[in-house]
Every structure is written in C-alpha cells, then in structure tokens.
Protein backbone atom coordinates (compact mmCIF):
# COMPACT_ATOMS: atom_id res chain seq x y z
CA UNK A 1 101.42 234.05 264.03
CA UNK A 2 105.49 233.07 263.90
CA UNK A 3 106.81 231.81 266.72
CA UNK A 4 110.66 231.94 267.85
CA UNK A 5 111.78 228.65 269.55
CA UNK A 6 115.21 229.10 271.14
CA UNK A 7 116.31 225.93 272.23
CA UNK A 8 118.23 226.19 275.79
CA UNK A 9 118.06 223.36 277.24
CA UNK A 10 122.04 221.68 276.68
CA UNK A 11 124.09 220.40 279.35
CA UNK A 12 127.52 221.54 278.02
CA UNK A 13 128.56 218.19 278.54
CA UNK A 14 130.69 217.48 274.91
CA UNK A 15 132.57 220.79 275.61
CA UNK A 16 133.33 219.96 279.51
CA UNK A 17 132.27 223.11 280.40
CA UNK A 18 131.40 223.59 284.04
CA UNK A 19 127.71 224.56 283.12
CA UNK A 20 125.60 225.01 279.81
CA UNK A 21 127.42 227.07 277.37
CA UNK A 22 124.02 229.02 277.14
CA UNK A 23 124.61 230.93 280.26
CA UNK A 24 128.70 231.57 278.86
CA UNK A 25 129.10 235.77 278.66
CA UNK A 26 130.62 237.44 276.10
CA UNK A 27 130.76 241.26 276.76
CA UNK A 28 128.30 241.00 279.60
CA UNK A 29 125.41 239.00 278.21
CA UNK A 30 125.10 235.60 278.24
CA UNK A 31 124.85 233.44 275.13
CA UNK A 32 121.03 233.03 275.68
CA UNK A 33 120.37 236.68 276.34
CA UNK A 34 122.22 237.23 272.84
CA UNK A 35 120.17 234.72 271.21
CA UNK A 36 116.75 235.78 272.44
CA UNK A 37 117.64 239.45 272.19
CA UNK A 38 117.92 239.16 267.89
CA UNK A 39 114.38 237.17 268.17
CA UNK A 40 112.91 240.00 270.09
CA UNK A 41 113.93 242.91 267.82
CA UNK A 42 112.90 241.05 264.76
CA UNK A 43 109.63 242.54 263.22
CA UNK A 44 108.73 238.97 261.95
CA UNK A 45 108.29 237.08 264.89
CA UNK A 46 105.20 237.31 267.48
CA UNK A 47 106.11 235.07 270.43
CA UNK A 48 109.06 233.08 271.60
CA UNK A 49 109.25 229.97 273.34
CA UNK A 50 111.98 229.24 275.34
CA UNK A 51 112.89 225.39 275.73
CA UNK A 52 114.89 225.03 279.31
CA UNK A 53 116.85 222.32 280.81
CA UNK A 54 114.84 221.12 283.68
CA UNK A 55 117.71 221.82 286.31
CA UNK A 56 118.59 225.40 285.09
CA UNK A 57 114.73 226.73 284.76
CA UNK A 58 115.50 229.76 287.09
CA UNK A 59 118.94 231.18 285.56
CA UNK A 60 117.06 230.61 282.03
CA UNK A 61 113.76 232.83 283.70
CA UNK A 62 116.60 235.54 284.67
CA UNK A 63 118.23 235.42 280.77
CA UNK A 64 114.27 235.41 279.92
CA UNK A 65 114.08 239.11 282.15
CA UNK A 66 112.54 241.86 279.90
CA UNK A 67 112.15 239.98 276.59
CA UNK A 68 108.88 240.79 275.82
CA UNK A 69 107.71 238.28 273.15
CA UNK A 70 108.94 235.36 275.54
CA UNK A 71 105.62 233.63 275.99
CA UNK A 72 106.67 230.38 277.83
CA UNK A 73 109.53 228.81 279.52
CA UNK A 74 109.09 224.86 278.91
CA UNK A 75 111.27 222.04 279.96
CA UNK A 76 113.01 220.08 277.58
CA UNK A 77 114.20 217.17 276.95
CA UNK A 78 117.40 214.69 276.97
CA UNK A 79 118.46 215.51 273.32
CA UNK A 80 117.83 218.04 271.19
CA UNK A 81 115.39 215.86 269.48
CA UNK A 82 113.26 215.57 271.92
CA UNK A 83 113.27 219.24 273.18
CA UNK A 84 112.26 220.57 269.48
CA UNK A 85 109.60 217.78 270.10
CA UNK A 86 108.52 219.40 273.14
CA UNK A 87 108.01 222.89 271.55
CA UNK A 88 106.34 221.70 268.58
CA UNK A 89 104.00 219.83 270.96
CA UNK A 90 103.21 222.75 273.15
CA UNK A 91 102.64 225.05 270.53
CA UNK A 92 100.11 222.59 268.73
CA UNK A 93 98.58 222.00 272.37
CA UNK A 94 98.72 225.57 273.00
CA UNK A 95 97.61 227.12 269.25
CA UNK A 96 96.20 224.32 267.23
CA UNK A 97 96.89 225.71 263.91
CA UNK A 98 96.98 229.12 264.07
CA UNK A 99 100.78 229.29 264.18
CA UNK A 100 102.07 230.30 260.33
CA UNK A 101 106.12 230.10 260.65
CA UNK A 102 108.08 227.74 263.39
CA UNK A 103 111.58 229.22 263.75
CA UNK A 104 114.00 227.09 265.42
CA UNK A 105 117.47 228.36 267.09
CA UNK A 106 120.17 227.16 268.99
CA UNK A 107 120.86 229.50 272.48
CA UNK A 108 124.34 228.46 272.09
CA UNK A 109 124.50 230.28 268.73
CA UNK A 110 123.64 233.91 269.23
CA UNK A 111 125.54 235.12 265.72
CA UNK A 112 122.69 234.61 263.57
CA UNK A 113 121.61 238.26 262.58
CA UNK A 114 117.86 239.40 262.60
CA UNK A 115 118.16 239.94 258.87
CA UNK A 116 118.95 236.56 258.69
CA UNK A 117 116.11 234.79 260.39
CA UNK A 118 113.77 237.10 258.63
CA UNK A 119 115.15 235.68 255.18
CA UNK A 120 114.63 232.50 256.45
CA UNK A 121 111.17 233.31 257.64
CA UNK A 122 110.63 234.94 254.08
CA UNK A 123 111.95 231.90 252.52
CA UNK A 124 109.64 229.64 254.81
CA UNK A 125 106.64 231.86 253.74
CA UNK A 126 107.35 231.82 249.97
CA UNK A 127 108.49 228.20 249.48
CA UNK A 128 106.33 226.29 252.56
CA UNK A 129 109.84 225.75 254.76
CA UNK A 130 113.57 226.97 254.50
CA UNK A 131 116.67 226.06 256.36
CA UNK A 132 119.59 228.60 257.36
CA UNK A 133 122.83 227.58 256.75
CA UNK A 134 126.34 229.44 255.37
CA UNK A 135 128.93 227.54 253.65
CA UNK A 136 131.68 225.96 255.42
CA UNK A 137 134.45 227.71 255.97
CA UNK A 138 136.84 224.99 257.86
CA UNK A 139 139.48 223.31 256.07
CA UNK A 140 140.05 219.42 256.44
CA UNK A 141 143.76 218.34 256.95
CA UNK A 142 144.86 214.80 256.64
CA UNK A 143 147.77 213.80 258.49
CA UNK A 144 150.61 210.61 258.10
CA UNK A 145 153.42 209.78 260.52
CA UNK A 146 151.45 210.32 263.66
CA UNK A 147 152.05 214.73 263.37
C-alpha cells in the first residue's frame, strides 16, 4: 500500500499572510485542493493522509470534500518536523507494516505533477527511498555600496 501524506498544517506566519497559504486560491481552488487533487488522480497511490493545523481542521475537511483516497484528517504539529512525525506515527499505529511507499508533500506546493510523484514513487520502489527535487533556477546577486 503507498500512502500520500500532504502536509497542511502551516500557519503562514514567515509570509505574513492573513491565514495559511494552504487555503490561498489560484483560479478557484485553493492551494490544498491543488495539492491533494494530483495525489488523487495518481494511479500509484492508495490512501492519503492529510496532516491539519489544529485550528483550521474544518476549512482543511471542506478542501478534503470529494477526494476519495483521503483516509484521515490528523492534527499536526508546531513544525514541520513534528507534523511528518505525526503521520509517520499514525500510519505505523494505524498499518504496522503493511504500508510499501511513504510520499511526503507540501499543501503549499501544488506544482508537483502526478508524473512526477510517480517517478519518485518508482525511484523509492527500485532504490529503497528517493527524494524529488529540480535544480535551482534562482540567481544569487551580491551587492556593495548599500544598492
């Protein structure tokens, strides 16, 4: 069994934002939605655990409406850290070891394409773990005389 976890529970708080960039819409759908919508159409994955902050559980349940493979809606905790924690703790509580492939993804990155994670979960199978990235694309400027 592979299980999406689709971590949801940030407070927005380095960006200022007046609440968790998760719930932020682009065309309509809300970061989250986005997110959870590429887990759900992905052949590869079975189940999807969603891991909430504790004082936006209901708007999460709403972003959660009609996604099939969601299984759970669990509280997280105060850093990322501990809200990965959380999910990998559940699941063992929940599966024991009958879970094959652990996917982990930020709500507040919904560009990832389902081809994408599959590779990764390809990877993961083939090679016992893998890790998603794409090179850098930002450029790094050093500035003198205070411009």
């Amino acid at each position: 069994m592979n299980i999406g976890i689709i971590v949801a529970a940030g407070r927005g708080e380095r960006t200022k934002l007046t609440y968790p960039k998760q719930f932020y819409q682009i065309l309509g759908k809300s970061l989250l939605r986005i997110a959870l919508e590429k887990y759900e159409y992905s052949n590869l994955i079975d189940k999807i655990i969603v891991v909430a902050n504790k004082k936006f559980m209901e708007e999460t349940k709403k972003e959660c409406y009609e996604i099939n493979k969601v299984y759970d809606i669990i509280k997280g905790g105060d850093s990322r850290q501990e809200s990965v924690f959380n999910a990998l703790k559940y699941l063992y509580d929940k599966f024991g070891f009958d879970v094959s492939i652990v996917s982990i993804h930020d709500a507040a990155r919904p560009f990832v394409s389902i081809e994408k994670i599959e590779e990764s979960i390809k990877a993961a199978i083939k090679n016992g773990s893998a890790v998603l990235a794409l090179p850098e694309k930002n450029s790094v400027s050093h500035v003198t005389g205070g411009l």
